[in-house]
PDB file of N, CA and C in Angstrom:
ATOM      1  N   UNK A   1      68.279  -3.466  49.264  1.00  0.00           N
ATOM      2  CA  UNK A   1      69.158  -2.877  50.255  1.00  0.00           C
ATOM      3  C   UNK A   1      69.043  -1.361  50.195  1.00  0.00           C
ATOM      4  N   UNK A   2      69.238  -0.931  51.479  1.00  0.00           N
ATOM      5  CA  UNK A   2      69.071   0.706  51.006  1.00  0.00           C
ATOM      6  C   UNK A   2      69.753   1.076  52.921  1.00  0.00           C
ATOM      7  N   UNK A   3      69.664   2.419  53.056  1.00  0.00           N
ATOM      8  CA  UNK A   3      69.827   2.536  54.188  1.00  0.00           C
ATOM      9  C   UNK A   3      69.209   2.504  55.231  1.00  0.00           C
ATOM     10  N   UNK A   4      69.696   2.718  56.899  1.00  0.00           N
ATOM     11  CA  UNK A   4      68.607   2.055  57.721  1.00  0.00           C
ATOM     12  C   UNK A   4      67.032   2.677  57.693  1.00  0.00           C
ATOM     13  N   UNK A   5      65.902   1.614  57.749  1.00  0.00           N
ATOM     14  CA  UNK A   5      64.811   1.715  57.514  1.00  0.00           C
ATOM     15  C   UNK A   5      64.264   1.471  58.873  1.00  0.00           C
ATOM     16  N   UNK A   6      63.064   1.722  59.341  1.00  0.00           N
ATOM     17  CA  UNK A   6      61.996   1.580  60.200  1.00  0.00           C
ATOM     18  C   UNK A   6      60.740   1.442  59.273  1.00  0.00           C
ATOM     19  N   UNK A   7      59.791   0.322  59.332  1.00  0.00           N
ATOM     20  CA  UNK A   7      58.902  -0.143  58.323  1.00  0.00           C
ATOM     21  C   UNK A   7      57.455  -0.394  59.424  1.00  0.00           C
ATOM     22  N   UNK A   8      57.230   0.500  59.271  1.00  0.00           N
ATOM     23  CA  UNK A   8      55.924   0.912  60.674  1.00  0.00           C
ATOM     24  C   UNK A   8      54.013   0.177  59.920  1.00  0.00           C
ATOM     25  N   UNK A   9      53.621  -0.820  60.584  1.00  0.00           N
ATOM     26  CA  UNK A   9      52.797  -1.170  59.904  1.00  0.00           C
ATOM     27  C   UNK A   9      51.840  -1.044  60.911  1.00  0.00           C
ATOM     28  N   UNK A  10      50.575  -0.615  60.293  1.00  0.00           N
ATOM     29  CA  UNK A  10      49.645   0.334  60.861  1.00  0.00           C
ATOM     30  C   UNK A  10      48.471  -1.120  60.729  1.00  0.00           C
ATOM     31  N   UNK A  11      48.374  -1.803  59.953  1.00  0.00           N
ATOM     32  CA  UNK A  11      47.260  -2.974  59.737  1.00  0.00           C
ATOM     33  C   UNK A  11      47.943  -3.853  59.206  1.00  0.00           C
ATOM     34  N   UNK A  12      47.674  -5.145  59.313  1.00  0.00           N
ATOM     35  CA  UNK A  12      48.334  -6.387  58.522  1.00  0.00           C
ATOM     36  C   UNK A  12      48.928  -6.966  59.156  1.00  0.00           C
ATOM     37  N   UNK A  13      49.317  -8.196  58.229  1.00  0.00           N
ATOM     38  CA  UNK A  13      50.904  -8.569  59.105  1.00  0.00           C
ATOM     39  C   UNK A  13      51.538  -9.235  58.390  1.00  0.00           C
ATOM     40  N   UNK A  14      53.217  -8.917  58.248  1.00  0.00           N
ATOM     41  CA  UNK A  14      53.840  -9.414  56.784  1.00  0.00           C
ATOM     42  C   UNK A  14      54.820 -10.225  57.689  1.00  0.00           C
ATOM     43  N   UNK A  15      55.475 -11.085  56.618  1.00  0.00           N
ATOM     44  CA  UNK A  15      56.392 -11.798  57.110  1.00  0.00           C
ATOM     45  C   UNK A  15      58.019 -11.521  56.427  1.00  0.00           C
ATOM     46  N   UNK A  16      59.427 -11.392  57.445  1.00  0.00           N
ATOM     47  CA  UNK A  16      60.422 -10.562  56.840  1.00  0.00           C
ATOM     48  C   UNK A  16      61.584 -11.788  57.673  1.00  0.00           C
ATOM     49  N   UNK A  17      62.351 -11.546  56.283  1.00  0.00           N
ATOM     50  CA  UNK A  17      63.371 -12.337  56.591  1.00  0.00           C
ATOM     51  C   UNK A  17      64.847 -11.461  56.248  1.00  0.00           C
ATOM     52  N   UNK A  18      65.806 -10.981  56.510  1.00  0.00           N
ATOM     53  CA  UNK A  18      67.128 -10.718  56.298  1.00  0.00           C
ATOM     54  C   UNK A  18      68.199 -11.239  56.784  1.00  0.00           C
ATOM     55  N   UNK A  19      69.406 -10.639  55.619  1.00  0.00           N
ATOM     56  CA  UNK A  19      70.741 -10.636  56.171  1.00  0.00           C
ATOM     57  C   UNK A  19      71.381  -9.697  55.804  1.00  0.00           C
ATOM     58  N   UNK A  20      72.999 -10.016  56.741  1.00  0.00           N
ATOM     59  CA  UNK A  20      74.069  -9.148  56.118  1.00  0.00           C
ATOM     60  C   UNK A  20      74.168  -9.146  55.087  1.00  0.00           C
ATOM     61  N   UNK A  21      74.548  -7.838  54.172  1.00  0.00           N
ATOM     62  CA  UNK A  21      74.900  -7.772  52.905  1.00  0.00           C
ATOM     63  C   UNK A  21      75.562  -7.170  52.614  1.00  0.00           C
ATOM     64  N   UNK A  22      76.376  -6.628  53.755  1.00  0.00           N
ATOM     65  CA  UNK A  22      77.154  -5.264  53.304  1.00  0.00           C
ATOM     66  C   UNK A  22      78.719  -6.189  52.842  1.00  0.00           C
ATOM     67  N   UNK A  23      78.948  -5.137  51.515  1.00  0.00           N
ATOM     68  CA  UNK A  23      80.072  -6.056  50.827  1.00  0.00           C
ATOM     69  C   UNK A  23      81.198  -6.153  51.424  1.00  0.00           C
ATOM     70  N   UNK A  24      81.451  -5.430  52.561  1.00  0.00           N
ATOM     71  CA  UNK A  24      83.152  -5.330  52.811  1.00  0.00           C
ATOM     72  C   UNK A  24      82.631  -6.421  54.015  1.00  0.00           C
ATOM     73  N   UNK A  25      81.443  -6.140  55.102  1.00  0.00           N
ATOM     74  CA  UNK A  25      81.431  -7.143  56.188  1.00  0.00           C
ATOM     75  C   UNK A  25      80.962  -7.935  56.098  1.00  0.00           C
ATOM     76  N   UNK A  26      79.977  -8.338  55.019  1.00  0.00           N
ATOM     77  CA  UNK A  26      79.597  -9.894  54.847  1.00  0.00           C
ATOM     78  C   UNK A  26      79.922 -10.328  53.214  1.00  0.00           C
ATOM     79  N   UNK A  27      80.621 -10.723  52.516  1.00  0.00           N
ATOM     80  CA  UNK A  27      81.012 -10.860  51.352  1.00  0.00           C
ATOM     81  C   UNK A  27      80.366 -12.387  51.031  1.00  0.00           C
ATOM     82  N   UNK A  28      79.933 -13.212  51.641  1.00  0.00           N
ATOM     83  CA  UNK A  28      78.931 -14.185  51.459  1.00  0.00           C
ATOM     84  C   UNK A  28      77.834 -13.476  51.083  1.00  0.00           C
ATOM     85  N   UNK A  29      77.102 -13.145  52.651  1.00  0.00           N
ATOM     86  CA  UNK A  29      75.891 -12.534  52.080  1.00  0.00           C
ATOM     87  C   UNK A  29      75.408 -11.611  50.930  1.00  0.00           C
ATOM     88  N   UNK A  30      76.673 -11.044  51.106  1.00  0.00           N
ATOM     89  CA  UNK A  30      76.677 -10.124  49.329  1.00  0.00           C
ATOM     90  C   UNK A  30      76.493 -10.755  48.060  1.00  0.00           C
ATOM     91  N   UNK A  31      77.285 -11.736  48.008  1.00  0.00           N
ATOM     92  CA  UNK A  31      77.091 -12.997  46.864  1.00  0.00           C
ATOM     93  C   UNK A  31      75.575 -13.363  47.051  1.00  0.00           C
ATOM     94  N   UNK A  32      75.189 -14.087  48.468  1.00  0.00           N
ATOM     95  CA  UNK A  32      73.679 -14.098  47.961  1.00  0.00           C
ATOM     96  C   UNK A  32      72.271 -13.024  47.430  1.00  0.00           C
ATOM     97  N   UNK A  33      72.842 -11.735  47.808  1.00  0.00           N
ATOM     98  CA  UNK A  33      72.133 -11.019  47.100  1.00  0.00           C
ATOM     99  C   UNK A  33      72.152 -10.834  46.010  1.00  0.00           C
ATOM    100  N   UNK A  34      73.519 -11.006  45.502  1.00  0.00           N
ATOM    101  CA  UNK A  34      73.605 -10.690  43.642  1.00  0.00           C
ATOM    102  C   UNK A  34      72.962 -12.130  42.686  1.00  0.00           C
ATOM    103  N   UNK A  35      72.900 -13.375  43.930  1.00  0.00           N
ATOM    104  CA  UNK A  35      72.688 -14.522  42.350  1.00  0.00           C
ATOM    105  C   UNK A  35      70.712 -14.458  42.850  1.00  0.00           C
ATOM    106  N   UNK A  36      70.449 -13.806  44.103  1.00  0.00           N
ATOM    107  CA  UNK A  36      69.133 -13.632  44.346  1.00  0.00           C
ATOM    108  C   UNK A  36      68.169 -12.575  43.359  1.00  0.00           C
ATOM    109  N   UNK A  37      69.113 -11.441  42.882  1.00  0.00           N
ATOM    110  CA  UNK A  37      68.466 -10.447  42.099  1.00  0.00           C
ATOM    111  C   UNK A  37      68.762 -11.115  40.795  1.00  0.00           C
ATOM    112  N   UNK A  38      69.485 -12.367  40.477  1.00  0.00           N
ATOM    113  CA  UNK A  38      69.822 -12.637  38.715  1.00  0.00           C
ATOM    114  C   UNK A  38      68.411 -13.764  39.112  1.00  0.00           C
ATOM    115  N   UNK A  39      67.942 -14.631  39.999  1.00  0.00           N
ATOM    116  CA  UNK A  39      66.756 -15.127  40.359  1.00  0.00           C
ATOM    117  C   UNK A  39      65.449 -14.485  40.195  1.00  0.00           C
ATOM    118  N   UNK A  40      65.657 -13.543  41.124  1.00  0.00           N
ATOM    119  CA  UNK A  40      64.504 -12.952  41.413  1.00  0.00           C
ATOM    120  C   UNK A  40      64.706 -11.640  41.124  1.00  0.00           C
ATOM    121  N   UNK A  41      64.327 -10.714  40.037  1.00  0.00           N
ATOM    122  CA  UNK A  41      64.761  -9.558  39.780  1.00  0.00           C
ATOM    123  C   UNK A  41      63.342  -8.396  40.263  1.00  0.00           C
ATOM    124  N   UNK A  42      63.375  -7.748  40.421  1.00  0.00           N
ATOM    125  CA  UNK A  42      62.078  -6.717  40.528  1.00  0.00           C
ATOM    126  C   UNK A  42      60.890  -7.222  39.914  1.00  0.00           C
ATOM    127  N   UNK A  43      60.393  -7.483  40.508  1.00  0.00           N
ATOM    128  CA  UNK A  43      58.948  -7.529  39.458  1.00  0.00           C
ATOM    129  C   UNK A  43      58.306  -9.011  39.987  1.00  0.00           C
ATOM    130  N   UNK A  44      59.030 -10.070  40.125  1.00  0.00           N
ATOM    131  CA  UNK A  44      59.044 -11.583  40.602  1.00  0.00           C
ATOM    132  C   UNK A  44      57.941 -11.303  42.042  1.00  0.00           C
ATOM    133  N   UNK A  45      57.450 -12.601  42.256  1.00  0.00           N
ATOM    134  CA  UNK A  45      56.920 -12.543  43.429  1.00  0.00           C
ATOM    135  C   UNK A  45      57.633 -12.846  44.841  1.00  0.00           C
ATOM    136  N   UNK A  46      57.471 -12.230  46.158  1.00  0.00           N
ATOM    137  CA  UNK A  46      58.196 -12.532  47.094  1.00  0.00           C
ATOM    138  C   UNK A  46      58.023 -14.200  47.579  1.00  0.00           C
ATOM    139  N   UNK A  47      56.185 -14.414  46.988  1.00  0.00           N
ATOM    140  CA  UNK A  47      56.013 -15.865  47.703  1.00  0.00           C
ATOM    141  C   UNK A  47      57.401 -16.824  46.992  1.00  0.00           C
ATOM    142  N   UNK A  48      57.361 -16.348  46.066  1.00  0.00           N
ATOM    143  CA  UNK A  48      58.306 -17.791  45.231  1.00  0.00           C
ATOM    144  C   UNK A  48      59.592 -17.870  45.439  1.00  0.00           C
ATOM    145  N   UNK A  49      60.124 -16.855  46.294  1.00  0.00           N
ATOM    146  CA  UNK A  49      61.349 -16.677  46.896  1.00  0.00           C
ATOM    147  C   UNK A  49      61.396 -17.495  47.577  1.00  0.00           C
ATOM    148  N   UNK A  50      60.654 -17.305  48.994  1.00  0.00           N
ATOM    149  CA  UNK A  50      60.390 -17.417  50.170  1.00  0.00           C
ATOM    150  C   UNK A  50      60.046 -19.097  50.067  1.00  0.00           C
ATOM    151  N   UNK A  51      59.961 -19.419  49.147  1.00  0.00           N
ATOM    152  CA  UNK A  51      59.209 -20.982  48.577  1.00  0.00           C
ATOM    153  C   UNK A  51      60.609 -21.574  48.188  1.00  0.00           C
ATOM    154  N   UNK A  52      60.990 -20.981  47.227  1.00  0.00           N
ATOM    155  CA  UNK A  52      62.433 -21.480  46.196  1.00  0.00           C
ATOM    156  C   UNK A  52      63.339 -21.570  47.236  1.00  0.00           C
ATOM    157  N   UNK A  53      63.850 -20.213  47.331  1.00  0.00           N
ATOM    158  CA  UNK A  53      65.050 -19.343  47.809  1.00  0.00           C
ATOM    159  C   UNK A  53      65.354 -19.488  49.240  1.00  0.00           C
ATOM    160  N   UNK A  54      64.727 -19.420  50.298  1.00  0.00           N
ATOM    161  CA  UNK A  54      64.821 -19.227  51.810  1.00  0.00           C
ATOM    162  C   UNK A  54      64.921 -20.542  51.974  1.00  0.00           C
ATOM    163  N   UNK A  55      65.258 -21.379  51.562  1.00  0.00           N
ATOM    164  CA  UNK A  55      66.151 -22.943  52.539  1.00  0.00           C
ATOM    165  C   UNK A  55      66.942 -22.983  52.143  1.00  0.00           C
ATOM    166  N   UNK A  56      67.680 -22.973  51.228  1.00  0.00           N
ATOM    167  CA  UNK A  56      69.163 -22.773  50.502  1.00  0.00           C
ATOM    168  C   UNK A  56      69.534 -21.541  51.036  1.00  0.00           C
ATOM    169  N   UNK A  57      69.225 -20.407  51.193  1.00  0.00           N
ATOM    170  CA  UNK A  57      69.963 -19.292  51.982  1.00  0.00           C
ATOM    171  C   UNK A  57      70.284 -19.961  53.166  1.00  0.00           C
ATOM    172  N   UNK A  58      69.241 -19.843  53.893  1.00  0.00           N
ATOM    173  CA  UNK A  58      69.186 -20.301  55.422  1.00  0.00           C
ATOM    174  C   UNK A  58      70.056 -21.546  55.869  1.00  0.00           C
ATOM    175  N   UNK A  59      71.228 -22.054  54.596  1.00  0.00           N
ATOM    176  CA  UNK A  59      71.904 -22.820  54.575  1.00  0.00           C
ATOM    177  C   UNK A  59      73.734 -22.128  54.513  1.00  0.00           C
ATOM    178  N   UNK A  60      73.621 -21.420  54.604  1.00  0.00           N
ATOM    179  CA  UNK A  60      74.738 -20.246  53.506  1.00  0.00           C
ATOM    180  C   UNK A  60      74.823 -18.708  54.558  1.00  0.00           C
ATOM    181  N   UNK A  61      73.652 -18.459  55.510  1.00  0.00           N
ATOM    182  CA  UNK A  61      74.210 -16.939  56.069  1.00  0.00           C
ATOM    183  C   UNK A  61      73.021 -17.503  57.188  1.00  0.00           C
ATOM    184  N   UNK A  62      73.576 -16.700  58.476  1.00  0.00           N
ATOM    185  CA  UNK A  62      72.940 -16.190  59.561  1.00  0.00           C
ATOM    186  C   UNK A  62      71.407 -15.525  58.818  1.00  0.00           C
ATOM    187  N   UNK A  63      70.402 -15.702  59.338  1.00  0.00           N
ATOM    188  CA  UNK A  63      69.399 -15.112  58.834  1.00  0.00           C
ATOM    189  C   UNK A  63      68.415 -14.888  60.303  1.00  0.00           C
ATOM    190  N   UNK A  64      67.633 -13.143  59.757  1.00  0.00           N
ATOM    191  CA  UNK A  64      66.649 -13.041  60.867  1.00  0.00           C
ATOM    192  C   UNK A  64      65.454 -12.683  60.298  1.00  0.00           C
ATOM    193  N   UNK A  65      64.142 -13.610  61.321  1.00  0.00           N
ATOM    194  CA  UNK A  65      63.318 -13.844  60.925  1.00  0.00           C
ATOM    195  C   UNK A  65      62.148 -13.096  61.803  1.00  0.00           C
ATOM    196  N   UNK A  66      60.837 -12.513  60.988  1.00  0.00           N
ATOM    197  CA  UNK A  66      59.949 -12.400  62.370  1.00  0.00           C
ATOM    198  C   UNK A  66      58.791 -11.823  61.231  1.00  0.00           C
ATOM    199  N   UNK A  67      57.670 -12.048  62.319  1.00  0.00           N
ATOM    200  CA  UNK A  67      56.317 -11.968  61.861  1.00  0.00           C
ATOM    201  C   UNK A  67      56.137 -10.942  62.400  1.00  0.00           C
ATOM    202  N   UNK A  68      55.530  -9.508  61.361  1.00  0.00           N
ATOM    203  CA  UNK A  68      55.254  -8.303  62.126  1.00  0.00           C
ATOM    204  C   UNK A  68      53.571  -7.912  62.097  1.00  0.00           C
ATOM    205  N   UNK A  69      53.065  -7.587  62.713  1.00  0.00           N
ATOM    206  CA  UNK A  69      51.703  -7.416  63.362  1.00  0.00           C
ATOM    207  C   UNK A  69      51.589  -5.652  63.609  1.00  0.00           C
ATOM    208  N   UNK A  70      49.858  -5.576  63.560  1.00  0.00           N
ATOM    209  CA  UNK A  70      49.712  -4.585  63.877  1.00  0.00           C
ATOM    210  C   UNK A  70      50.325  -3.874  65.176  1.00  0.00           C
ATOM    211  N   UNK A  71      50.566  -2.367  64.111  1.00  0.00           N
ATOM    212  CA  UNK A  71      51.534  -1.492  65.006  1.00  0.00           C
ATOM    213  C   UNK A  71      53.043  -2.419  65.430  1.00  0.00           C
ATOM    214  N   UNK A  72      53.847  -3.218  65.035  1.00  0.00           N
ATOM    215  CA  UNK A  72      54.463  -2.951  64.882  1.00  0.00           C
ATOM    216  C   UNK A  72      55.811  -2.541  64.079  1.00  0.00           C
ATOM    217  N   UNK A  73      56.822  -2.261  64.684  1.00  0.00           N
ATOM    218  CA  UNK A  73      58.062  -1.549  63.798  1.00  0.00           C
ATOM    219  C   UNK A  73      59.299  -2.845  63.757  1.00  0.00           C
ATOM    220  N   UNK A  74      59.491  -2.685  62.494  1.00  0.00           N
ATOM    221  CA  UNK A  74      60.635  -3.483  62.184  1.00  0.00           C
ATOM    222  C   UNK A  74      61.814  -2.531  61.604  1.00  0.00           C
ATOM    223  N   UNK A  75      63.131  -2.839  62.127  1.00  0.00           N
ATOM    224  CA  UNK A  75      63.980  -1.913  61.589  1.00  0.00           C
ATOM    225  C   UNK A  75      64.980  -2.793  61.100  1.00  0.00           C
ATOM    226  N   UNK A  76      65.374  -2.018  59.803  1.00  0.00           N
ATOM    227  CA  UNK A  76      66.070  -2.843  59.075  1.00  0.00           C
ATOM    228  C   UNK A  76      67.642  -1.688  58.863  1.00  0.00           C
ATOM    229  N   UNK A  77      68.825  -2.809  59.153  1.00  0.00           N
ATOM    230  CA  UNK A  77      70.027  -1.634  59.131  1.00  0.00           C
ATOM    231  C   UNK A  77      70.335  -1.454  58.150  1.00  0.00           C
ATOM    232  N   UNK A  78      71.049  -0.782  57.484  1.00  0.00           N
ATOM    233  CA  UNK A  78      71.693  -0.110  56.592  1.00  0.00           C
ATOM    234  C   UNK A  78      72.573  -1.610  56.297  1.00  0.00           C
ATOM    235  N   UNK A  79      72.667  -1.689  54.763  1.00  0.00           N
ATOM    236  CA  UNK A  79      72.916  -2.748  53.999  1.00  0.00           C
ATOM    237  C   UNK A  79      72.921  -4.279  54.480  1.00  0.00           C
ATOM    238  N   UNK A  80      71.311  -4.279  55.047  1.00  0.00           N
ATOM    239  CA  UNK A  80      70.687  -5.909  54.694  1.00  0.00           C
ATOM    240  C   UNK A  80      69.766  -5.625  53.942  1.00  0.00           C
ATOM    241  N   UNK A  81      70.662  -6.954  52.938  1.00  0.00           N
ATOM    242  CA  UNK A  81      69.203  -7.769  52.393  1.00  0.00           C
ATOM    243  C   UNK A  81      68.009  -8.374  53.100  1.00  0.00           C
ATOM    244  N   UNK A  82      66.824  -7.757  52.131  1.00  0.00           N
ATOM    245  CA  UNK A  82      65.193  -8.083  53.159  1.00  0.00           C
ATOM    246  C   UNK A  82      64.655  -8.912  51.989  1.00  0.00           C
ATOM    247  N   UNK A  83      63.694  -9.587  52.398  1.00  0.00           N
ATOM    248  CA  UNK A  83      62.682 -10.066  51.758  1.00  0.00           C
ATOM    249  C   UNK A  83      61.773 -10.156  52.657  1.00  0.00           C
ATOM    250  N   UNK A  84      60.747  -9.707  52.009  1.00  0.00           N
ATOM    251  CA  UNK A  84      58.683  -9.296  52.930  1.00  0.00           C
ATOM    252  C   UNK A  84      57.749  -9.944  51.995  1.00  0.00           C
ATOM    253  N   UNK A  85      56.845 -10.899  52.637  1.00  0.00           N
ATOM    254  CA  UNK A  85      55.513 -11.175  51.963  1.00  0.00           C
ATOM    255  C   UNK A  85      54.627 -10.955  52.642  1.00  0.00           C
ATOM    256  N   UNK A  86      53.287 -10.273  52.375  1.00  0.00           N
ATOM    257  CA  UNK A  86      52.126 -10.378  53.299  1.00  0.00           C
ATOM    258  C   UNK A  86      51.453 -11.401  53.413  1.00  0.00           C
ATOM    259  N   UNK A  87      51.597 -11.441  54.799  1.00  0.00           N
ATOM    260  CA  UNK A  87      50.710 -12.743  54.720  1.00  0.00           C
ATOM    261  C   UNK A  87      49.103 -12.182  55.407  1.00  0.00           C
ATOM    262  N   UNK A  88      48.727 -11.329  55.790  1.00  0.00           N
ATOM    263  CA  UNK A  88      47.161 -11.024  55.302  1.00  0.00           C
ATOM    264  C   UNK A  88      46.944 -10.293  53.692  1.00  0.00           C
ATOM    265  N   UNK A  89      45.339 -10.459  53.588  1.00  0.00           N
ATOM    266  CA  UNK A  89      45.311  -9.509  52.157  1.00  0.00           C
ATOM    267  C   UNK A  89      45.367  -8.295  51.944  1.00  0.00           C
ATOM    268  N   UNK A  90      45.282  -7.265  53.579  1.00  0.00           N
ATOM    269  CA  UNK A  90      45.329  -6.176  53.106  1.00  0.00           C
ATOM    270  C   UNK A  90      46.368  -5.386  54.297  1.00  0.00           C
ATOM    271  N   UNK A  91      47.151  -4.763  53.698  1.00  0.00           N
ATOM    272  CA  UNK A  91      48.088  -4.719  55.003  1.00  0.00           C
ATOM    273  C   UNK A  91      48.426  -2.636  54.692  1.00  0.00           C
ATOM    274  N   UNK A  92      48.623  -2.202  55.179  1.00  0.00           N
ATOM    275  CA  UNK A  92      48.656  -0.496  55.320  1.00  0.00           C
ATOM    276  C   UNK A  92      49.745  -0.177  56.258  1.00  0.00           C
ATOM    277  N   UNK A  93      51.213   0.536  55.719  1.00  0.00           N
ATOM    278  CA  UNK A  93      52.206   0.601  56.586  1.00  0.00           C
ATOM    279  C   UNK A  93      52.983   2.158  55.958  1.00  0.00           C
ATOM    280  N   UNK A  94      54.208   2.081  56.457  1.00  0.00           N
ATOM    281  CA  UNK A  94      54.913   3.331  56.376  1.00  0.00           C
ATOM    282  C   UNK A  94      56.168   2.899  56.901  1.00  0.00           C
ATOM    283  N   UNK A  95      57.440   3.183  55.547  1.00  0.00           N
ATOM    284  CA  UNK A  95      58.547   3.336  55.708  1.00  0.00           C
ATOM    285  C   UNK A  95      59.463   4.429  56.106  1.00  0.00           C
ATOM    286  N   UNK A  96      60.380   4.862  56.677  1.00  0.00           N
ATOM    287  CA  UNK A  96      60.995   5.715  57.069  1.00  0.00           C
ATOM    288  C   UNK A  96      62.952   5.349  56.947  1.00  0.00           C
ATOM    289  N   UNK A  97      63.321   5.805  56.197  1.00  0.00           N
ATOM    290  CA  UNK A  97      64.680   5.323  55.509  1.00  0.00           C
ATOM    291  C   UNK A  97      65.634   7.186  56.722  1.00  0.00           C
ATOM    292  N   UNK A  98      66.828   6.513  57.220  1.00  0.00           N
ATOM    293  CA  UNK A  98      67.343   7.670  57.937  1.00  0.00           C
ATOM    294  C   UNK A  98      68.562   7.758  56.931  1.00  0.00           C
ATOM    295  N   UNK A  99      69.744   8.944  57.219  1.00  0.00           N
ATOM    296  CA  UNK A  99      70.895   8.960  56.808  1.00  0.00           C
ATOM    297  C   UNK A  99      71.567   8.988  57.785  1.00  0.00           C
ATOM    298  N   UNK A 100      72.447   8.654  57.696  1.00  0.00           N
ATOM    299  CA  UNK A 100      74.123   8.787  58.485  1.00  0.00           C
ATOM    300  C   UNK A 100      74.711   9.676  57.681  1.00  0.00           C
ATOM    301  N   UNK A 101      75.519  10.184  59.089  1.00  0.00           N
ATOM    302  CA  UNK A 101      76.238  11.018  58.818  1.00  0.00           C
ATOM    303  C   UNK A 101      77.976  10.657  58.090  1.00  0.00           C
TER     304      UNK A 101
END
Protein backbone atom coordinates (compact mmCIF):
# COMPACT_ATOMS: atom_id res chain seq x y z
CA UNK A 1 0.00 0.00 0.00
CA UNK A 2 1.41 3.35 -0.46
CA UNK A 3 -0.09 6.42 -1.99
CA UNK A 4 -1.83 7.00 -5.29
CA UNK A 5 0.37 5.40 -7.96
CA UNK A 6 0.28 5.43 -11.85
CA UNK A 7 2.40 2.20 -12.93
CA UNK A 8 3.22 3.07 -16.68
CA UNK A 9 4.49 -0.04 -18.53
CA UNK A 10 6.52 0.60 -21.46
CA UNK A 11 6.94 -3.46 -22.57
CA UNK A 12 5.33 -6.52 -21.06
CA UNK A 13 2.33 -7.33 -19.62
CA UNK A 14 1.62 -8.02 -15.91
CA UNK A 15 -1.31 -9.11 -14.31
CA UNK A 16 -2.89 -6.85 -11.12
CA UNK A 17 -5.38 -7.51 -8.82
CA UNK A 18 -6.58 -5.02 -5.80
CA UNK A 19 -8.59 -3.82 -3.04
CA UNK A 20 -9.77 -1.48 -0.50
CA UNK A 21 -7.54 -1.30 2.32
CA UNK A 22 -7.84 1.75 3.79
CA UNK A 23 -8.42 1.04 7.59
CA UNK A 24 -11.11 3.45 8.55
CA UNK A 25 -13.13 2.66 4.95
CA UNK A 26 -12.61 -0.83 4.42
CA UNK A 27 -11.75 -2.58 7.79
CA UNK A 28 -12.29 -6.07 6.08
CA UNK A 29 -10.04 -5.39 3.46
CA UNK A 30 -7.55 -4.15 5.97
CA UNK A 31 -7.72 -7.46 7.85
CA UNK A 32 -6.96 -9.08 4.55
CA UNK A 33 -3.94 -7.28 4.08
CA UNK A 34 -2.47 -7.88 7.51
CA UNK A 35 -3.08 -11.98 7.59
CA UNK A 36 -1.78 -11.58 3.64
CA UNK A 37 1.65 -9.95 4.75
CA UNK A 38 1.85 -12.73 7.97
CA UNK A 39 1.36 -15.22 4.52
CA UNK A 40 3.14 -13.66 2.21
CA UNK A 41 5.74 -11.30 3.60
CA UNK A 42 8.30 -9.44 1.20
CA UNK A 43 10.41 -11.58 -0.42
CA UNK A 44 7.57 -14.58 -1.24
CA UNK A 45 6.56 -14.98 -4.74
CA UNK A 46 3.52 -13.11 -6.26
CA UNK A 47 2.73 -16.44 -8.38
CA UNK A 48 1.94 -18.33 -5.08
CA UNK A 49 -0.33 -15.72 -3.92
CA UNK A 50 -2.19 -15.38 -6.85
CA UNK A 51 -2.32 -19.46 -6.76
CA UNK A 52 -2.98 -19.78 -2.79
CA UNK A 53 -4.45 -16.45 -1.88
CA UNK A 54 -6.76 -14.85 -4.74
CA UNK A 55 -9.89 -17.32 -4.35
CA UNK A 56 -10.31 -17.00 -0.75
CA UNK A 57 -9.93 -13.17 -1.05
CA UNK A 58 -12.14 -12.93 -3.97
CA UNK A 59 -14.50 -14.55 -1.47
CA UNK A 60 -14.19 -11.83 1.42
CA UNK A 61 -13.79 -8.15 -0.59
CA UNK A 62 -14.85 -6.54 -3.86
CA UNK A 63 -11.75 -7.05 -5.96
CA UNK A 64 -10.34 -5.36 -9.30
CA UNK A 65 -8.83 -7.11 -11.82
CA UNK A 66 -7.00 -6.40 -15.24
CA UNK A 67 -4.32 -7.41 -17.57
CA UNK A 68 -1.99 -4.50 -18.42
CA UNK A 69 -0.22 -4.40 -21.86
CA UNK A 70 2.08 -2.41 -23.59
CA UNK A 71 1.88 1.28 -22.91
CA UNK A 72 -0.52 0.93 -20.71
CA UNK A 73 -1.25 2.88 -17.28
CA UNK A 74 -2.74 1.42 -14.34
CA UNK A 75 -3.54 3.62 -11.43
CA UNK A 76 -3.68 2.51 -8.22
CA UNK A 77 -5.43 4.85 -5.29
CA UNK A 78 -4.05 5.70 -2.31
CA UNK A 79 -4.49 2.81 0.26
CA UNK A 80 -5.23 -0.36 -1.95
CA UNK A 81 -3.86 -3.35 -1.55
CA UNK A 82 -2.13 -4.62 -5.04
CA UNK A 83 -0.79 -7.69 -6.01
CA UNK A 84 1.23 -7.87 -9.73
CA UNK A 85 2.75 -10.89 -11.48
CA UNK A 86 4.32 -10.78 -14.86
CA UNK A 87 3.06 -12.71 -16.93
CA UNK A 88 5.67 -12.16 -19.90
CA UNK A 89 9.50 -12.70 -19.10
CA UNK A 90 10.59 -9.45 -19.63
CA UNK A 91 8.52 -6.56 -18.82
CA UNK A 92 10.14 -2.62 -18.49
CA UNK A 93 7.82 -0.02 -16.69
CA UNK A 94 7.74 3.12 -14.46
CA UNK A 95 6.02 4.04 -11.33
CA UNK A 96 4.94 7.42 -10.36
CA UNK A 97 3.54 7.67 -6.60
CA UNK A 98 1.65 11.51 -6.20
CA UNK A 99 0.91 13.32 -2.78
CA UNK A 100 -2.13 14.88 -1.52
CA UNK A 101 -2.45 17.62 -0.12
Amino acid sequence: MHRDAFNILRKGEKRWVMHDADKAKSPKGFDLLVESYKKFPPGKHAKDWFRKELPKVAKKVELFECIQKDKDIVFVPENYCHTVVNISDEVLGIVVETLRK
